[in-house]
PDB file of N, CA and C in Angstrom:
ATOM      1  N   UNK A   1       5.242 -23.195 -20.222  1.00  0.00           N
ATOM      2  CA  UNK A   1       5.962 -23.066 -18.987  1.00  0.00           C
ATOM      3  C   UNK A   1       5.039 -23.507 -17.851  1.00  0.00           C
ATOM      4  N   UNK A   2       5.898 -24.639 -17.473  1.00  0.00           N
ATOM      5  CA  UNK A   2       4.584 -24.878 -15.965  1.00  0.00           C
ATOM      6  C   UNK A   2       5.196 -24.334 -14.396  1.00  0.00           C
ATOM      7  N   UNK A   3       4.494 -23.504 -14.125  1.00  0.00           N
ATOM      8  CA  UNK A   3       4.764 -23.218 -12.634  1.00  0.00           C
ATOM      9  C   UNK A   3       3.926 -23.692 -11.564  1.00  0.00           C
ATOM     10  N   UNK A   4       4.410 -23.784 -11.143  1.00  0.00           N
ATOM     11  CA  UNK A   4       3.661 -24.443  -9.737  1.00  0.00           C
ATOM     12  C   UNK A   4       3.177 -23.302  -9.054  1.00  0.00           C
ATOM     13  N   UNK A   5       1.632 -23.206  -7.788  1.00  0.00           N
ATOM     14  CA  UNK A   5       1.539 -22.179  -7.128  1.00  0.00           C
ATOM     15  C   UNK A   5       2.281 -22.118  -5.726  1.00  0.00           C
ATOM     16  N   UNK A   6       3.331 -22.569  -5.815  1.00  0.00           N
ATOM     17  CA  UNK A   6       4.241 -22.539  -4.587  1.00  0.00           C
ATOM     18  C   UNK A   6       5.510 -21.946  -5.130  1.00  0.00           C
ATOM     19  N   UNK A   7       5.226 -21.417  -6.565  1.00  0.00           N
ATOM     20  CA  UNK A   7       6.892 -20.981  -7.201  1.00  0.00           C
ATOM     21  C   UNK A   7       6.696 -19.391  -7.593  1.00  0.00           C
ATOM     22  N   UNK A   8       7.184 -18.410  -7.290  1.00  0.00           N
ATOM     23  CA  UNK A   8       7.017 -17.213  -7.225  1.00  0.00           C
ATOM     24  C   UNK A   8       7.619 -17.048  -8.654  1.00  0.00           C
ATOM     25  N   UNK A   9       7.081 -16.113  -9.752  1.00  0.00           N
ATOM     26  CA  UNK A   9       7.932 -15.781 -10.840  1.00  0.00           C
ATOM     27  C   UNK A   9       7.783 -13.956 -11.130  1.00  0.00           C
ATOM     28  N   UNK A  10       8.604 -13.571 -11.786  1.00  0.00           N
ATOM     29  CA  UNK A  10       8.866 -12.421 -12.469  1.00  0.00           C
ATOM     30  C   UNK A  10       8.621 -12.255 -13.787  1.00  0.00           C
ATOM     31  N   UNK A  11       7.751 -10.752 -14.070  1.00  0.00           N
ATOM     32  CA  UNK A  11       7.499 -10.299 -14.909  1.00  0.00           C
ATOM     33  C   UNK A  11       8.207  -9.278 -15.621  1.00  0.00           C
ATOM     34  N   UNK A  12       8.719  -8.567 -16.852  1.00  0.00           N
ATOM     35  CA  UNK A  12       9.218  -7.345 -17.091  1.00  0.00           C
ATOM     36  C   UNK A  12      10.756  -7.479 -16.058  1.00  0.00           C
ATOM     37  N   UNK A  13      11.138  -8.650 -16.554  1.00  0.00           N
ATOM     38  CA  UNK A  13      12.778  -8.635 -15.496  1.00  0.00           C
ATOM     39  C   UNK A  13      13.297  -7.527 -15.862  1.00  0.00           C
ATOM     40  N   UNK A  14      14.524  -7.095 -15.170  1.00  0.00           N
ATOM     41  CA  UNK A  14      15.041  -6.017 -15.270  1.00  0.00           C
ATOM     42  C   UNK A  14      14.538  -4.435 -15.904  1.00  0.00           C
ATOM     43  N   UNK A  15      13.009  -4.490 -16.070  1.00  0.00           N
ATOM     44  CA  UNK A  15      12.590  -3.830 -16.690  1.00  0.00           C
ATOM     45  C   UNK A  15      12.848  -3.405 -18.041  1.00  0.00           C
ATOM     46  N   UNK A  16      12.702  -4.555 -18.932  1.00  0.00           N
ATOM     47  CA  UNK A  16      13.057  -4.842 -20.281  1.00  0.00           C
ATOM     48  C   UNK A  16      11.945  -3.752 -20.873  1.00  0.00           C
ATOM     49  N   UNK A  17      10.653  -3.729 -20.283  1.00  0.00           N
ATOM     50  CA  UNK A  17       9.381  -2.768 -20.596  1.00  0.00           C
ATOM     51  C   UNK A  17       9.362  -1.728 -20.244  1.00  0.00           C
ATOM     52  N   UNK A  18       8.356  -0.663 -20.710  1.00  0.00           N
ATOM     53  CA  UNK A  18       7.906   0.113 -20.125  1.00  0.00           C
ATOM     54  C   UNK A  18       6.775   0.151 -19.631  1.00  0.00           C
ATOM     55  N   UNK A  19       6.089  -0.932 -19.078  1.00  0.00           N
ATOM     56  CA  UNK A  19       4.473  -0.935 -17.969  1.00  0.00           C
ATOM     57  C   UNK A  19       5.025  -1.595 -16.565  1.00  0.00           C
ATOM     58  N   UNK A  20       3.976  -1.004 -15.911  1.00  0.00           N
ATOM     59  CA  UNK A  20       3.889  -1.859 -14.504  1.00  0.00           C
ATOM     60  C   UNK A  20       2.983  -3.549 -14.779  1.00  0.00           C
ATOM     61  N   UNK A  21       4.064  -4.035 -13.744  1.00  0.00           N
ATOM     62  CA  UNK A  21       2.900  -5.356 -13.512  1.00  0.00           C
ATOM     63  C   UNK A  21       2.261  -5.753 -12.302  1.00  0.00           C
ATOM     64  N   UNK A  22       0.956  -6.181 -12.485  1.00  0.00           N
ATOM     65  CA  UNK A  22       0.146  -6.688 -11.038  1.00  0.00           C
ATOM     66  C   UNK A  22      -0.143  -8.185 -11.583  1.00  0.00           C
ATOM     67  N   UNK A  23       1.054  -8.357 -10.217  1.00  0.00           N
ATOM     68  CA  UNK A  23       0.750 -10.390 -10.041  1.00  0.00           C
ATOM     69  C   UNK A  23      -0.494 -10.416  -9.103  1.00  0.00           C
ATOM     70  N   UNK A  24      -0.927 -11.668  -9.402  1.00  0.00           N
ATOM     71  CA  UNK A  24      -1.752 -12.266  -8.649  1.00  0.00           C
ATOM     72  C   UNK A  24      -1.410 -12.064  -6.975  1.00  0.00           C
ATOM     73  N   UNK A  25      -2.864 -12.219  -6.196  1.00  0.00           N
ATOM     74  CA  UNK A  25      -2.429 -12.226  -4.856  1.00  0.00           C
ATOM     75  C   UNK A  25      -1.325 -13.082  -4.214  1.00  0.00           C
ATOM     76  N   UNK A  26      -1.471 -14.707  -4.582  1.00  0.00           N
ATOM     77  CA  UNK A  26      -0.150 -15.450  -4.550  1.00  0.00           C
ATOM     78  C   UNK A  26       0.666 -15.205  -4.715  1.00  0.00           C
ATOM     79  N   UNK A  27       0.988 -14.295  -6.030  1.00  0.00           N
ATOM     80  CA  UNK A  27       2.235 -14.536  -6.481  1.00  0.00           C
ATOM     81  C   UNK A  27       2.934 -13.310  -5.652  1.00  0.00           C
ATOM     82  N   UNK A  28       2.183 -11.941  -5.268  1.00  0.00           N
ATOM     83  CA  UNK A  28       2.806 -10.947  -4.346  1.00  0.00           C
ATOM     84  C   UNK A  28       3.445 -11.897  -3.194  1.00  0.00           C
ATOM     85  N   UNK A  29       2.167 -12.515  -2.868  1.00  0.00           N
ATOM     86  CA  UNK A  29       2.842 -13.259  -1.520  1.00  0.00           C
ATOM     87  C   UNK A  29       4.095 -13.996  -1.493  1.00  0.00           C
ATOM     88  N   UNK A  30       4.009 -14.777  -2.175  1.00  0.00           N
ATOM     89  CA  UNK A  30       5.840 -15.813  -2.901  1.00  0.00           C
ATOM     90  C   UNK A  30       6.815 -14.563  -2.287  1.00  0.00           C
ATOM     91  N   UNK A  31       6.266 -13.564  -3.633  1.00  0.00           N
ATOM     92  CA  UNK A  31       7.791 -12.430  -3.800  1.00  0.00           C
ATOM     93  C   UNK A  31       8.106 -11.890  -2.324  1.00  0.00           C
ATOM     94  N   UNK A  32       7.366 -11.304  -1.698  1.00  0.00           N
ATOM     95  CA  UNK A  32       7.455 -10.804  -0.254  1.00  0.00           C
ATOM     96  C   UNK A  32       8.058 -11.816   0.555  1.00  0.00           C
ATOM     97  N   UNK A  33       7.357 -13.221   0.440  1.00  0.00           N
ATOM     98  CA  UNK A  33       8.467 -14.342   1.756  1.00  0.00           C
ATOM     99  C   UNK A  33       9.851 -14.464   1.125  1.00  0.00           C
ATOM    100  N   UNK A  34      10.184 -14.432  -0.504  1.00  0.00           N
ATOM    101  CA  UNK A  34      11.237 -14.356  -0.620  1.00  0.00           C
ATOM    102  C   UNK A  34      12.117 -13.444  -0.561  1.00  0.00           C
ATOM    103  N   UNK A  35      11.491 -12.121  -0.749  1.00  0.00           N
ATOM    104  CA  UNK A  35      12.382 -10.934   0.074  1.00  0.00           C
ATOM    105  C   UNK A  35      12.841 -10.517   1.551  1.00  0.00           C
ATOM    106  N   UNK A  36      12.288 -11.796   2.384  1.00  0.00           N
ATOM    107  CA  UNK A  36      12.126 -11.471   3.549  1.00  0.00           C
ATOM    108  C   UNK A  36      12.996 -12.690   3.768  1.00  0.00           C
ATOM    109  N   UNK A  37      12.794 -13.914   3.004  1.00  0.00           N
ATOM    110  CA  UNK A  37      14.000 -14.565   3.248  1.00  0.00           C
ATOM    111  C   UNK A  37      15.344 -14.957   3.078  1.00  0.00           C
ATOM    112  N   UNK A  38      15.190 -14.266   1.638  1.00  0.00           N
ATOM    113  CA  UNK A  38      16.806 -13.906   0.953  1.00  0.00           C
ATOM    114  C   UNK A  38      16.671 -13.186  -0.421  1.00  0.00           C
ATOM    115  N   UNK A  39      16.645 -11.779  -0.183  1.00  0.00           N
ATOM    116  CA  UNK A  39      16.070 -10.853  -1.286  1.00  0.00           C
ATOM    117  C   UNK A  39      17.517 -11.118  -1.967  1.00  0.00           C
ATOM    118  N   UNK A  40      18.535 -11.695  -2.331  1.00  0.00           N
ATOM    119  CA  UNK A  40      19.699 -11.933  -3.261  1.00  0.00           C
ATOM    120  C   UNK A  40      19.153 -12.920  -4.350  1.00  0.00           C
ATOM    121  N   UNK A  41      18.212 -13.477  -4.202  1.00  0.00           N
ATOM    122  CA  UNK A  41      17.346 -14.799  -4.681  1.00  0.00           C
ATOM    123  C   UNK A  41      17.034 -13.780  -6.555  1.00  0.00           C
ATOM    124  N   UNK A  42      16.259 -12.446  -6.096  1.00  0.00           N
ATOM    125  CA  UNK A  42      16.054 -11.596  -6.621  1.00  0.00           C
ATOM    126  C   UNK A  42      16.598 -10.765  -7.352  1.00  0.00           C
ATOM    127  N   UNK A  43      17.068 -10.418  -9.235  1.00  0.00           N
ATOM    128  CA  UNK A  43      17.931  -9.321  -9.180  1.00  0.00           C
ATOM    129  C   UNK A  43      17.855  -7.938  -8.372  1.00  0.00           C
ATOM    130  N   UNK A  44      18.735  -6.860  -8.183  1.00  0.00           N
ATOM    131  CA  UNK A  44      18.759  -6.032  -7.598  1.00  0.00           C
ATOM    132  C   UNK A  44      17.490  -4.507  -8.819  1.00  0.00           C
ATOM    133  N   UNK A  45      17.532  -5.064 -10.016  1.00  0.00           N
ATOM    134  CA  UNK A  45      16.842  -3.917 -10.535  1.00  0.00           C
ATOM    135  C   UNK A  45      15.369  -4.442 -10.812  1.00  0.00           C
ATOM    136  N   UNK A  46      15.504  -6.038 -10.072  1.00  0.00           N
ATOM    137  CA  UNK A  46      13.908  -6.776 -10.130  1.00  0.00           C
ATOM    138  C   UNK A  46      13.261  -5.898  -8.811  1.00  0.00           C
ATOM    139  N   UNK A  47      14.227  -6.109  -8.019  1.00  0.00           N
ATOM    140  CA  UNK A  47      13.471  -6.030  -6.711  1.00  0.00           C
ATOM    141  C   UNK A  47      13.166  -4.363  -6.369  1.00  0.00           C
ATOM    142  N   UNK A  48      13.995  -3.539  -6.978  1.00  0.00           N
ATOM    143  CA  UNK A  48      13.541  -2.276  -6.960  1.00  0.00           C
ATOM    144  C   UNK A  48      12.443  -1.827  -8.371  1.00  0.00           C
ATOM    145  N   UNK A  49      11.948  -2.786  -9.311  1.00  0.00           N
ATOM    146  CA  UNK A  49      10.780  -2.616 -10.099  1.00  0.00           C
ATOM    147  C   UNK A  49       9.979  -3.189  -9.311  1.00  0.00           C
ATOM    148  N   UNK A  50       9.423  -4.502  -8.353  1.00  0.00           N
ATOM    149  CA  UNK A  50       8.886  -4.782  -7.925  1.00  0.00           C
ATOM    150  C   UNK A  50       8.334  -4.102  -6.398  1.00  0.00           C
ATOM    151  N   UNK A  51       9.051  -3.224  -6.003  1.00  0.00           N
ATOM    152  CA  UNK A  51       8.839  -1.828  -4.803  1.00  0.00           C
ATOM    153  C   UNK A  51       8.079  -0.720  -5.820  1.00  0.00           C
ATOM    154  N   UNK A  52       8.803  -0.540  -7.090  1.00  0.00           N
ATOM    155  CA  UNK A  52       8.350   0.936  -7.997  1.00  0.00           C
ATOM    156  C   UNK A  52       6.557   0.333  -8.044  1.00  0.00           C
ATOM    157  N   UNK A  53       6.217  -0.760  -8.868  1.00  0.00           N
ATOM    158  CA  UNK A  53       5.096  -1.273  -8.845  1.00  0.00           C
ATOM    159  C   UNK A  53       4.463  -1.269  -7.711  1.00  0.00           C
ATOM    160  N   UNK A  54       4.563  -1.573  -6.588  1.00  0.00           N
ATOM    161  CA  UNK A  54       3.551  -1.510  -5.449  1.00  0.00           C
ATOM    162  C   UNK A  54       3.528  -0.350  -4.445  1.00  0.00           C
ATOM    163  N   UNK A  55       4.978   0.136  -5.181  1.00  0.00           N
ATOM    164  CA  UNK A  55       3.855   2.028  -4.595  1.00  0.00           C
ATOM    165  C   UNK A  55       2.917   2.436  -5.515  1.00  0.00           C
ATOM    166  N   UNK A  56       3.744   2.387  -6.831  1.00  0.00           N
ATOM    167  CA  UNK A  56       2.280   2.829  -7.848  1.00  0.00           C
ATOM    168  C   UNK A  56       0.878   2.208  -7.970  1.00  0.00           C
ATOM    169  N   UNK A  57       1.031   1.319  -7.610  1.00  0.00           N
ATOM    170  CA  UNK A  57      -0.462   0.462  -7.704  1.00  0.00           C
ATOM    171  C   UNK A  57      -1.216   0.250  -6.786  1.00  0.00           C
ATOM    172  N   UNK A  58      -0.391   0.484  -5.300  1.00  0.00           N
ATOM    173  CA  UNK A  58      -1.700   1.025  -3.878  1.00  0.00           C
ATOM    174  C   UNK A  58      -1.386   2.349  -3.679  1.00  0.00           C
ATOM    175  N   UNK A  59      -1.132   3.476  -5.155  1.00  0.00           N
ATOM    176  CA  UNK A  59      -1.728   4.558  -4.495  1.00  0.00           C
ATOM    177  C   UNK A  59      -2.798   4.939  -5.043  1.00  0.00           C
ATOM    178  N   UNK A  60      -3.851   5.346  -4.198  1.00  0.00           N
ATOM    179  CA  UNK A  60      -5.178   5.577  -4.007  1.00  0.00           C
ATOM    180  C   UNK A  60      -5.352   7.203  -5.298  1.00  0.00           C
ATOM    181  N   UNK A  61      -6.248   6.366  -5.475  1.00  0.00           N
ATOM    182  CA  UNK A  61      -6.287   8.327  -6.414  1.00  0.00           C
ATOM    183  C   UNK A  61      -7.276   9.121  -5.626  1.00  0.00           C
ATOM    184  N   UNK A  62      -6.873  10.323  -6.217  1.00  0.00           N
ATOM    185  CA  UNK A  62      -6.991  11.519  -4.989  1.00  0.00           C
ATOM    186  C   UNK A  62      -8.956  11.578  -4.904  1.00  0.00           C
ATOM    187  N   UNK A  63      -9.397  11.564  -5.997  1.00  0.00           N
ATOM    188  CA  UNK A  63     -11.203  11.805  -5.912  1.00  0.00           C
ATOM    189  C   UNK A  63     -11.352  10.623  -5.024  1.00  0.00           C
ATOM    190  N   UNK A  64     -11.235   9.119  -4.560  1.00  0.00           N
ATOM    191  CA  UNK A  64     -11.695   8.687  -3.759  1.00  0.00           C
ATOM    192  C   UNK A  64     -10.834   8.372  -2.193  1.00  0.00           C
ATOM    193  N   UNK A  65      -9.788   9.253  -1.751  1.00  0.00           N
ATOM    194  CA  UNK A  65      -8.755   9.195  -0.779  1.00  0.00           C
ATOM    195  C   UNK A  65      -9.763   9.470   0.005  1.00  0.00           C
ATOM    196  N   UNK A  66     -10.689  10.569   0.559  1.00  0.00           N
ATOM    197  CA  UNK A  66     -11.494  10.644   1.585  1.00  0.00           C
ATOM    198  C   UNK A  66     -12.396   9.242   2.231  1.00  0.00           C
ATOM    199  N   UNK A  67     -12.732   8.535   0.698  1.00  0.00           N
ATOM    200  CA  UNK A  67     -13.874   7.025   1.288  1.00  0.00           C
ATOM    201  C   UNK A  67     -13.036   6.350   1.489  1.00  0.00           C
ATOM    202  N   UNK A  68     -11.587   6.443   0.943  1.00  0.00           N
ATOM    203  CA  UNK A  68     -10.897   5.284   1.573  1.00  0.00           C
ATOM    204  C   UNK A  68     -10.482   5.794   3.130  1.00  0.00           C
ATOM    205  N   UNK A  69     -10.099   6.793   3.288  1.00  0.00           N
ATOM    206  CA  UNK A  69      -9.870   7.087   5.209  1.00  0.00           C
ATOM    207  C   UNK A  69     -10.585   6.556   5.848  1.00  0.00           C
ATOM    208  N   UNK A  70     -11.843   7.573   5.157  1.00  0.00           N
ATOM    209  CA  UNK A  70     -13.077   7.666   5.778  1.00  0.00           C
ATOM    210  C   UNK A  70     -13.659   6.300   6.767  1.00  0.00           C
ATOM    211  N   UNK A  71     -13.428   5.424   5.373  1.00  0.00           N
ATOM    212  CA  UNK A  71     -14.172   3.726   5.598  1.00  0.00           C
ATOM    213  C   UNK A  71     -13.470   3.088   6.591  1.00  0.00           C
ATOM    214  N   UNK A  72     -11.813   3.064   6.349  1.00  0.00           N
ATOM    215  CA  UNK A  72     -10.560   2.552   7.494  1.00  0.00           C
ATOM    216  C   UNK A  72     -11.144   2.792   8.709  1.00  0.00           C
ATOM    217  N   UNK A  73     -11.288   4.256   8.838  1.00  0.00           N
ATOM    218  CA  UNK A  73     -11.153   4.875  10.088  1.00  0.00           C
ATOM    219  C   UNK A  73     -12.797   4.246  10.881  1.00  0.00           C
ATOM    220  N   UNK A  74     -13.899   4.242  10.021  1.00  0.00           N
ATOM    221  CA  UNK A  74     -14.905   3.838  10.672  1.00  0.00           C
ATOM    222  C   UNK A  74     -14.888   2.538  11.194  1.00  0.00           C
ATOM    223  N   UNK A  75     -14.337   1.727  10.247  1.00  0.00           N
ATOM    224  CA  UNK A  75     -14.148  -0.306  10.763  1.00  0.00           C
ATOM    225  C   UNK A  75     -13.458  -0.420  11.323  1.00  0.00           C
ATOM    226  N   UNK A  76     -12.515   0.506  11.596  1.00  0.00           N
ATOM    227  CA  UNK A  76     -11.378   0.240  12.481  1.00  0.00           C
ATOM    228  C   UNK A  76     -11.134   1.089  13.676  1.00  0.00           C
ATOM    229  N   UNK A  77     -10.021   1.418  14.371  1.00  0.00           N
ATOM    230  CA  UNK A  77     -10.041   1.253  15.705  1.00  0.00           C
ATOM    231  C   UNK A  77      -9.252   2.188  16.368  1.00  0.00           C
ATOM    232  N   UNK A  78      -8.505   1.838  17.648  1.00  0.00           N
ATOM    233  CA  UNK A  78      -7.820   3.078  17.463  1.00  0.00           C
ATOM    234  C   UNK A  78      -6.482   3.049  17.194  1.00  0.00           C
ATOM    235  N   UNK A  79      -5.563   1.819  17.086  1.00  0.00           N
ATOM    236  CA  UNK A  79      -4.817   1.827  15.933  1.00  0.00           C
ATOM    237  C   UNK A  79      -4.841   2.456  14.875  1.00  0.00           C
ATOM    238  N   UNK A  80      -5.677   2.327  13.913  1.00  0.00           N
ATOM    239  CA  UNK A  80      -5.992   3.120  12.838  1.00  0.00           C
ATOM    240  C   UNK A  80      -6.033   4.679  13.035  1.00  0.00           C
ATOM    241  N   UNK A  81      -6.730   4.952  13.632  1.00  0.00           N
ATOM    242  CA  UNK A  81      -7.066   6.414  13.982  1.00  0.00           C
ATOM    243  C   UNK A  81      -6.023   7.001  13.983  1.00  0.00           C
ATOM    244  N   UNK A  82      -4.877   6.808  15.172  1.00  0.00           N
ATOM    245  CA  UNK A  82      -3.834   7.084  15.313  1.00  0.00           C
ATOM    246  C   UNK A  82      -2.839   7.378  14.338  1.00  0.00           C
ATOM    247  N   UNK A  83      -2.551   6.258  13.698  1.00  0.00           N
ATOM    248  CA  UNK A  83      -2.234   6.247  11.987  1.00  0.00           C
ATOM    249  C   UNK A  83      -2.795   7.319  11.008  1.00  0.00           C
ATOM    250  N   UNK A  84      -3.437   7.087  11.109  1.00  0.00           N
ATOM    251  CA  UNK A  84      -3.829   8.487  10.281  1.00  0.00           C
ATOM    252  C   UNK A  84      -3.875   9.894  10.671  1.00  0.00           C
ATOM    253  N   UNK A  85      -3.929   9.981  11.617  1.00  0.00           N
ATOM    254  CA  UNK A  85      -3.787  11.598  12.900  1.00  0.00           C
ATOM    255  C   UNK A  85      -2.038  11.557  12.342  1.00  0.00           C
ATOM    256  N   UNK A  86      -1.056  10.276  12.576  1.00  0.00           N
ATOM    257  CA  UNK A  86       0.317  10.516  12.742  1.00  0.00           C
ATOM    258  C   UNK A  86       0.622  10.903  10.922  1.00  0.00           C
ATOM    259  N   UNK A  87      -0.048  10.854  10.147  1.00  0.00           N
ATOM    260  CA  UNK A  87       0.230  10.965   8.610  1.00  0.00           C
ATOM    261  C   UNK A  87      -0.168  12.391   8.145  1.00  0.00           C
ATOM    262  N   UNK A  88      -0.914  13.374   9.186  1.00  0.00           N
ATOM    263  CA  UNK A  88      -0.826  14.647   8.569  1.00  0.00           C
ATOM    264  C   UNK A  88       0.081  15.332   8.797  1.00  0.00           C
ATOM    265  N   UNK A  89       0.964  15.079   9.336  1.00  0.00           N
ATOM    266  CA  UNK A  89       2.402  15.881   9.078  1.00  0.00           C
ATOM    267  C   UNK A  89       3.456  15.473   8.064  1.00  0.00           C
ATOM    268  N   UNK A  90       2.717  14.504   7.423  1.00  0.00           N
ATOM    269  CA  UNK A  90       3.852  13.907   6.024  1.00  0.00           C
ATOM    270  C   UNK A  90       3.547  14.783   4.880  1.00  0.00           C
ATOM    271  N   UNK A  91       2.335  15.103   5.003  1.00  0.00           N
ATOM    272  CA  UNK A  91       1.635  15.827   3.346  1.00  0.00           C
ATOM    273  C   UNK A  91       1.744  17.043   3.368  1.00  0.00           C
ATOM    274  N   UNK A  92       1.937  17.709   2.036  1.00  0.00           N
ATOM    275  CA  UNK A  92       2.252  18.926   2.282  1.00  0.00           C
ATOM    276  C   UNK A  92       1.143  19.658   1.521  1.00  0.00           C
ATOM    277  N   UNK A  93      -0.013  18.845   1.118  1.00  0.00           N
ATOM    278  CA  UNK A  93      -0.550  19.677   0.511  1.00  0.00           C
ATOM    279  C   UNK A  93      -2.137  19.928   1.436  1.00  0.00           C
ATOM    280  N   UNK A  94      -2.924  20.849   0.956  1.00  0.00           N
ATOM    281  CA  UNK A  94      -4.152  21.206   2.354  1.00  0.00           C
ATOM    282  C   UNK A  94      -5.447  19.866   1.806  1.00  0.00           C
ATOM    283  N   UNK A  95      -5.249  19.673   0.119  1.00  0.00           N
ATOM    284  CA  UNK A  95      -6.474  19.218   0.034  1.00  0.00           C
ATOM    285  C   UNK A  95      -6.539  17.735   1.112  1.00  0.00           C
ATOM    286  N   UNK A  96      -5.306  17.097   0.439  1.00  0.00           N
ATOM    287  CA  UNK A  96      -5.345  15.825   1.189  1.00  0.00           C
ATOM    288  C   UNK A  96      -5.033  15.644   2.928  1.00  0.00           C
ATOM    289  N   UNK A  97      -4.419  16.843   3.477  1.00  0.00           N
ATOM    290  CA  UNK A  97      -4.304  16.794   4.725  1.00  0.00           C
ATOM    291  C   UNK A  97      -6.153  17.128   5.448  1.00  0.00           C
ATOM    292  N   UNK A  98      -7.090  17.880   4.906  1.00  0.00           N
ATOM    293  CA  UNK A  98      -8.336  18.240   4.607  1.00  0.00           C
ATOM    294  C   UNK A  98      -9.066  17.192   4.710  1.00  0.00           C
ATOM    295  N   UNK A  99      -8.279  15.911   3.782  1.00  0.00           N
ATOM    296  CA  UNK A  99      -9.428  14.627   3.541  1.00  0.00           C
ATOM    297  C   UNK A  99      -9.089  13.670   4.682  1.00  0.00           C
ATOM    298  N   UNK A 100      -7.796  13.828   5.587  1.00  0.00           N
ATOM    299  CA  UNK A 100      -7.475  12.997   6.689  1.00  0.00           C
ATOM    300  C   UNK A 100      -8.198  13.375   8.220  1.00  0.00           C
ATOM    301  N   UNK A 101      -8.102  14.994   8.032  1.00  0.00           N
ATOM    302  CA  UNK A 101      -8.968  15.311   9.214  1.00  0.00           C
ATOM    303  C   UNK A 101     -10.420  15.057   9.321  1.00  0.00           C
ATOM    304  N   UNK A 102     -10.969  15.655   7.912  1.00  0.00           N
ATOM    305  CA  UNK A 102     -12.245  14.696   7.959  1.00  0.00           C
ATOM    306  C   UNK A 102     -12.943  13.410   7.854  1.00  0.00           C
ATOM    307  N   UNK A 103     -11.709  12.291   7.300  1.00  0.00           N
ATOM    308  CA  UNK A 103     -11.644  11.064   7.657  1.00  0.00           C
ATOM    309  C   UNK A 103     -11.319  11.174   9.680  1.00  0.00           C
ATOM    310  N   UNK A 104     -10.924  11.282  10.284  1.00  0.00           N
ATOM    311  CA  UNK A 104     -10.677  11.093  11.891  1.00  0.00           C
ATOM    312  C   UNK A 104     -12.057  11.270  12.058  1.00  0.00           C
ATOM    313  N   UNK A 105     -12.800  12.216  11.430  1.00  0.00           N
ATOM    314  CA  UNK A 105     -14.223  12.487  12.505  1.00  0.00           C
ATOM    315  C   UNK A 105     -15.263  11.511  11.567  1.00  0.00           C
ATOM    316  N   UNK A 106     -14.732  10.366  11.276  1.00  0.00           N
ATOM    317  CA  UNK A 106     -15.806   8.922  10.751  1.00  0.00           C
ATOM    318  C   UNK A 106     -15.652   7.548  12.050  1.00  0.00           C
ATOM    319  N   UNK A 107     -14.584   7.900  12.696  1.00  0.00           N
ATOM    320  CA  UNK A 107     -14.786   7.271  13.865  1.00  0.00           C
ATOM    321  C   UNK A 107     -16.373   6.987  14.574  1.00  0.00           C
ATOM    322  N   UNK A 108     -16.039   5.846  15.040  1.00  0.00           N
ATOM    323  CA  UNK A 108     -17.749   5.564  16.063  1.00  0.00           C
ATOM    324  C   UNK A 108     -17.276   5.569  17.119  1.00  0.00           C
ATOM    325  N   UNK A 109     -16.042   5.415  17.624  1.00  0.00           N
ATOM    326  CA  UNK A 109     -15.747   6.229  18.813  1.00  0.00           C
ATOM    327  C   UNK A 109     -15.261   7.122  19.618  1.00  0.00           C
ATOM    328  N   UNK A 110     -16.954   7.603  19.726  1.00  0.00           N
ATOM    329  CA  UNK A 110     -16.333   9.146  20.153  1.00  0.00           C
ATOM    330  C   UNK A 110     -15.101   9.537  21.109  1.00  0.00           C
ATOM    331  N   UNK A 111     -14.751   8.538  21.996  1.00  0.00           N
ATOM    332  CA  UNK A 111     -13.577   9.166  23.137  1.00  0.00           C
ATOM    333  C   UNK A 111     -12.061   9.169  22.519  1.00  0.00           C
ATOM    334  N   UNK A 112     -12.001   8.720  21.260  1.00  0.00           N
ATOM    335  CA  UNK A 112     -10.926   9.102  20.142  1.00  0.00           C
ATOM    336  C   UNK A 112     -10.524   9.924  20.264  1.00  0.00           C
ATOM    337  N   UNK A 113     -12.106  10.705  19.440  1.00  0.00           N
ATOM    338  CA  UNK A 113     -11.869  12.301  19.031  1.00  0.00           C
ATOM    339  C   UNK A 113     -12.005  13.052  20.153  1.00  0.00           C
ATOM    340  N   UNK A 114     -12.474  12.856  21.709  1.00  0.00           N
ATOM    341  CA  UNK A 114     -11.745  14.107  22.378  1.00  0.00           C
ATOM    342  C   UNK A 114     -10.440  14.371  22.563  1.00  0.00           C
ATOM    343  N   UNK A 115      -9.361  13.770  22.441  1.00  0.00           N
ATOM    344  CA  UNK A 115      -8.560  14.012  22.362  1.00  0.00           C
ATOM    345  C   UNK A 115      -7.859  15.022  21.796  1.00  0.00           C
TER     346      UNK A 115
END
C-alpha cells in the first residue's frame, strides 16, 4: 500500500480491535485538518475511536503530573498559570488538586503568585 505523506489514513477502523493506536505526528496532523474540514470524510465510530485514543494517550500518569505542571508552569507564562489555577475546580480528588497548587508556586514570576 503506498501512501503518500500528504494522505491521512486509519488504523483499527471502526474498532475492529481491542488496542489503542498512536499515528505518527503527521499523520495526527492530516486527521485533525480533516476533522476541521469535513469530519463526514471520517466514519462516525472512526472519529469517536480517534478522540477515545487521544484522551487516553495524553493522559499524564499520576507519579509524574506534578513535573509535568511543575515544568509548564515554569517555561511558561501567565497564560499558563492561569490555566492551571482555572483547572482546580475540575478535580475532585486532593492528591492531584495538591500537585496543581504546588505546580503554581514553580512560576519565576513572582507578581503571579501575589495574587
Amino acid at each position: 500500500m503506498n501512501i503518500s505523506s500528504d494522505d491521512w489514513y486509519l488504523v483499527n477502523v471502526k474498532q475492529g480491535g481491542f488496542y489503542r493506536v498512536h499515528y505518527a505526528d503527521n499523520n495526527w496532523i492530516l486527521l485533525i485538518n480533516q476533522l476541521q474540514r469535513d469530519f463526514t470524510a471520517i466514519p462516525v465510530f472512526s472519529r469517536a475511536q480517534i478522540l477515545n485514543d487521544l484522551f487516553s494517550l495524553a493522559n499524564i500518569l499520576s507519579d509524574l503530573r506534578f513535573i509535568v505542571y511543575c515544568t509548564a508552569i515554569r517555561r511558561g507564562g501567565q497564560e499558563e498559570w492561569e490555566f492551571l489555577e482555572s483547572q482546580l475546580i475540575l478535580n475532585d480528588t486532593v492528591n492531584e488538586n495538591e500537585n496543581k497548587m504546588l505546580a503554581l508556586t514553580c512560576s519565576r514570576d513572582t507578581e503571579i503568585m501575589k495574587r
